[in-house]
C-alpha atoms as a PDB file:
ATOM      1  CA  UNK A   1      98.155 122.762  83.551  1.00  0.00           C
ATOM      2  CA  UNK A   2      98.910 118.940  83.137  1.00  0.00           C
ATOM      3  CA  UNK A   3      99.882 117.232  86.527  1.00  0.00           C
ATOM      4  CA  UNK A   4     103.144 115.933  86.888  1.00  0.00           C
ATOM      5  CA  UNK A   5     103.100 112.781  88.277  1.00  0.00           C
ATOM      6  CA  UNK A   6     106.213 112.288  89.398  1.00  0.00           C
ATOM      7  CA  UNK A   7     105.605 115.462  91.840  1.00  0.00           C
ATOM      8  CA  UNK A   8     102.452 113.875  92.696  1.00  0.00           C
ATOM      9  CA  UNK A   9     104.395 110.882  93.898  1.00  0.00           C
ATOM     10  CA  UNK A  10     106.969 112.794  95.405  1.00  0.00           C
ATOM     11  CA  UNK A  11     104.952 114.963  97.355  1.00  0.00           C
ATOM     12  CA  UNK A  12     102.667 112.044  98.605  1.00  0.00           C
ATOM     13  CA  UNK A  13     105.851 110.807  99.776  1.00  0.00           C
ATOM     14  CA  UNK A  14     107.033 113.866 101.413  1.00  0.00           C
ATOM     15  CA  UNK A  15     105.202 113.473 104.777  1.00  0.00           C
ATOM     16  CA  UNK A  16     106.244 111.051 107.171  1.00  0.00           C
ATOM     17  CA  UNK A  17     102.709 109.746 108.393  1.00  0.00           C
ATOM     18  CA  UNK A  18     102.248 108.666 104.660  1.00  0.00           C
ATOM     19  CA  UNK A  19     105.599 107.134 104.736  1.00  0.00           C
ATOM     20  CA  UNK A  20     104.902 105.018 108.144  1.00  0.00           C
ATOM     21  CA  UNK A  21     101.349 104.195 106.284  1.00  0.00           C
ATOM     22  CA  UNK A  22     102.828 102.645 102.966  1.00  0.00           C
ATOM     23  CA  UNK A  23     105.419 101.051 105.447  1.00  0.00           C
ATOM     24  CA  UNK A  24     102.572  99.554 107.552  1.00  0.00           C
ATOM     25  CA  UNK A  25     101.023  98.477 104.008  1.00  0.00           C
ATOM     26  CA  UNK A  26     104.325  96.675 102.673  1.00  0.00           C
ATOM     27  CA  UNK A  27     103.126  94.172 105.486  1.00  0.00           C
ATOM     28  CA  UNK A  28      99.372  93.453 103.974  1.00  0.00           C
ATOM     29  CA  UNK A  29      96.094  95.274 103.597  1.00  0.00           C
ATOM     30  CA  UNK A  30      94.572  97.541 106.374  1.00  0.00           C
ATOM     31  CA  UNK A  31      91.445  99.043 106.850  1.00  0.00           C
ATOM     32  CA  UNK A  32      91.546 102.767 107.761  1.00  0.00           C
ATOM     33  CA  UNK A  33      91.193 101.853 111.873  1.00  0.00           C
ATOM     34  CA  UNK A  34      94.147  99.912 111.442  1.00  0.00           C
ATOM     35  CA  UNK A  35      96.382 102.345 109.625  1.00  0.00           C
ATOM     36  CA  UNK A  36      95.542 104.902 112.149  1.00  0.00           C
ATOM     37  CA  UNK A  37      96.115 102.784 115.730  1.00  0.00           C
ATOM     38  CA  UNK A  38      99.608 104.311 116.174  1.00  0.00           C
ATOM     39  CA  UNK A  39      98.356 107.755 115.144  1.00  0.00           C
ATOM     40  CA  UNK A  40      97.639 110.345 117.779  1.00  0.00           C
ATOM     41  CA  UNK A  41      95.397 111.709 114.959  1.00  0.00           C
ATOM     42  CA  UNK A  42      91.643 111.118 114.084  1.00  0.00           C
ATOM     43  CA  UNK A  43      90.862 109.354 111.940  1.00  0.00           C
ATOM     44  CA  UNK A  44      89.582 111.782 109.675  1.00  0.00           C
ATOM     45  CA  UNK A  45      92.873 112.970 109.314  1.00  0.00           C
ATOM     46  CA  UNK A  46      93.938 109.401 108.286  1.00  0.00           C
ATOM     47  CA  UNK A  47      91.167 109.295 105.513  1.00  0.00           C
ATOM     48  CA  UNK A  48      92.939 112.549 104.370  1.00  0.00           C
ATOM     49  CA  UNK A  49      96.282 111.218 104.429  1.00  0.00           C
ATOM     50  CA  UNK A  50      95.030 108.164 102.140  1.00  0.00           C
ATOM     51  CA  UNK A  51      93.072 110.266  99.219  1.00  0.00           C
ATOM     52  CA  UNK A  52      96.637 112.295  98.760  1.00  0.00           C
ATOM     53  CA  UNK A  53      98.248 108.369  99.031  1.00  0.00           C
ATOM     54  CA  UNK A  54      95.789 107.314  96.140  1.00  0.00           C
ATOM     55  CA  UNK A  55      95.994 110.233  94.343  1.00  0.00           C
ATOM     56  CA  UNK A  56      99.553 109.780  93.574  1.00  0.00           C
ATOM     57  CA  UNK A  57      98.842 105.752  92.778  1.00  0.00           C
ATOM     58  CA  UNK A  58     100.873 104.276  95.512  1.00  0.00           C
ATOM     59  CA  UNK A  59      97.754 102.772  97.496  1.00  0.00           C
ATOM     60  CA  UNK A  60      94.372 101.337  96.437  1.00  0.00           C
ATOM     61  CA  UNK A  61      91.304 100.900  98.127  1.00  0.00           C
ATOM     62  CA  UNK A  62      88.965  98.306  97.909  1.00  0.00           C
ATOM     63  CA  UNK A  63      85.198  98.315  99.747  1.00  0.00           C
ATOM     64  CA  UNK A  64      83.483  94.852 101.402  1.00  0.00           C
ATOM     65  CA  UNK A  65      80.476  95.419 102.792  1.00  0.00           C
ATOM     66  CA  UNK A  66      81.247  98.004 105.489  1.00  0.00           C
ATOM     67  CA  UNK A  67      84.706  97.487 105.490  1.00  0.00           C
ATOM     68  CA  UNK A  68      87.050  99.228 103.595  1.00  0.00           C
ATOM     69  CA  UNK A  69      90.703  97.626 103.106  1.00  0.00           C
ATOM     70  CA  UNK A  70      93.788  99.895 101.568  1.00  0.00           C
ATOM     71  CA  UNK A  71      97.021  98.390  99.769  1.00  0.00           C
ATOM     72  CA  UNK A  72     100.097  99.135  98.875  1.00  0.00           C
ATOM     73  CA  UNK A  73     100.626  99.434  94.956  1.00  0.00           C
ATOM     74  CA  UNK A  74     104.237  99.391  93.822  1.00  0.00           C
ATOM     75  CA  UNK A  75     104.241 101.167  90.811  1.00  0.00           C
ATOM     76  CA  UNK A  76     104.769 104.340  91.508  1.00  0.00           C
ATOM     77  CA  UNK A  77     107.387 103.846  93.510  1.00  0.00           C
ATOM     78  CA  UNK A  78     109.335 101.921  91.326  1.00  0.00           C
ATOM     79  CA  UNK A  79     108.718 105.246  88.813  1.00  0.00           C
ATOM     80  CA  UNK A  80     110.335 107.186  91.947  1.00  0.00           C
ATOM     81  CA  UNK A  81     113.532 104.719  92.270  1.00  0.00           C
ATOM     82  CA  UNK A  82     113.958 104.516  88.465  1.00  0.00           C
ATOM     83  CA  UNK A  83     114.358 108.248  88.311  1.00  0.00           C
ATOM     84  CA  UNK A  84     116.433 108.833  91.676  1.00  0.00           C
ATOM     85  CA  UNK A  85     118.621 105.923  90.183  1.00  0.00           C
ATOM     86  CA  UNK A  86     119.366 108.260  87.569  1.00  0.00           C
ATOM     87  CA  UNK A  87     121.591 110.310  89.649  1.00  0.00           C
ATOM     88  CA  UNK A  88     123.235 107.295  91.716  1.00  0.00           C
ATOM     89  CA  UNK A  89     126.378 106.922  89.938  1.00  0.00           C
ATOM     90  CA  UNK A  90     126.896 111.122  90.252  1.00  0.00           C
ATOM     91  CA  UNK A  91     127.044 110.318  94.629  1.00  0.00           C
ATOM     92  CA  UNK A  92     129.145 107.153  94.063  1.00  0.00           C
ATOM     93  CA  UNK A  93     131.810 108.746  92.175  1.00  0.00           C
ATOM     94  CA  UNK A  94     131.189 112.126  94.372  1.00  0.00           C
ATOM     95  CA  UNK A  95     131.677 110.122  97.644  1.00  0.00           C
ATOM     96  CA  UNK A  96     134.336 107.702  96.209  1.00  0.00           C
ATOM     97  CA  UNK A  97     136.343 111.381  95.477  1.00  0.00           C
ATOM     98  CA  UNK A  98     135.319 112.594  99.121  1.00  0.00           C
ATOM     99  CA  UNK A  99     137.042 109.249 100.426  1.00  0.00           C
ATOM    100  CA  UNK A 100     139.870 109.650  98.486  1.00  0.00           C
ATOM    101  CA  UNK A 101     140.390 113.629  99.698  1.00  0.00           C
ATOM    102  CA  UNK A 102     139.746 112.438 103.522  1.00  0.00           C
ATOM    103  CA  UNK A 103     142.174 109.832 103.458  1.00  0.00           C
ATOM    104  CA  UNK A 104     144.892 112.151 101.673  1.00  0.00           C
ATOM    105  CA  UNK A 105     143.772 114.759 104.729  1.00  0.00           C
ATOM    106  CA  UNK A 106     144.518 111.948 107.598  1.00  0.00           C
ATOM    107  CA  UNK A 107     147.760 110.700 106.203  1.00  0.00           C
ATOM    108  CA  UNK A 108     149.234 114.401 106.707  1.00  0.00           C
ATOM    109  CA  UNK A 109     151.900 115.911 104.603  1.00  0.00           C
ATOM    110  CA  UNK A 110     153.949 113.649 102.404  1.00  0.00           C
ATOM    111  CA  UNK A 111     157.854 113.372 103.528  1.00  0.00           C
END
């Protein structure tokens, strides 16, 4: 069974320690001590958190002598907004109906 990457992405993205990690990336490369200083977690955990992070292609890792920098790669999350754009204009015109219903409600019966 073929991978879908999109999934991959999406489920990379789904827990919040990988979120605060790509967020702390957006700012510049980081070696694994750094991305895990505001962690109450070891830092095995951390190395964990970054092989599901590179697995989906939204970090790479680089190795200098003994240290060992991550960074942020955009791609795949421009594949995520692309496809969540998709179903933008559905919620505008949704919530631009919603407005129009909750104004209707607050203005009360019509004399």
């Amino acid at each position: 069974m073929t991978e879908d990457r999109l999934s991959t992405i999406f489920a990379a993205l789904a827990d919040p320690t990988r979120r605060a990690i790509l967020a702390r990336l957006a700012d510049g490369e980081a070696t694994v001590s750094e991305l895990a200083e505001p962690f109450s977690i070891s830092l095995p955990a951390i190395s964990r958190h970054l092989k599901v992070l590179e697995h989906a292609g939204l970090i790479s890792r680089s190795r200098s002598a003994q240290w060992r920098s991550n960074r942020l790669e955009p791609g795949p999350l421009r594949e995520a907004t692309e496809w969540m754009e998709r179903y933008r204009h559905f919620w505008d015109v949704n919530l631009t109906r919603l407005d129009a219903h909750l104004k209707r409600l607050q203005e009360g019966p019509s004399s």
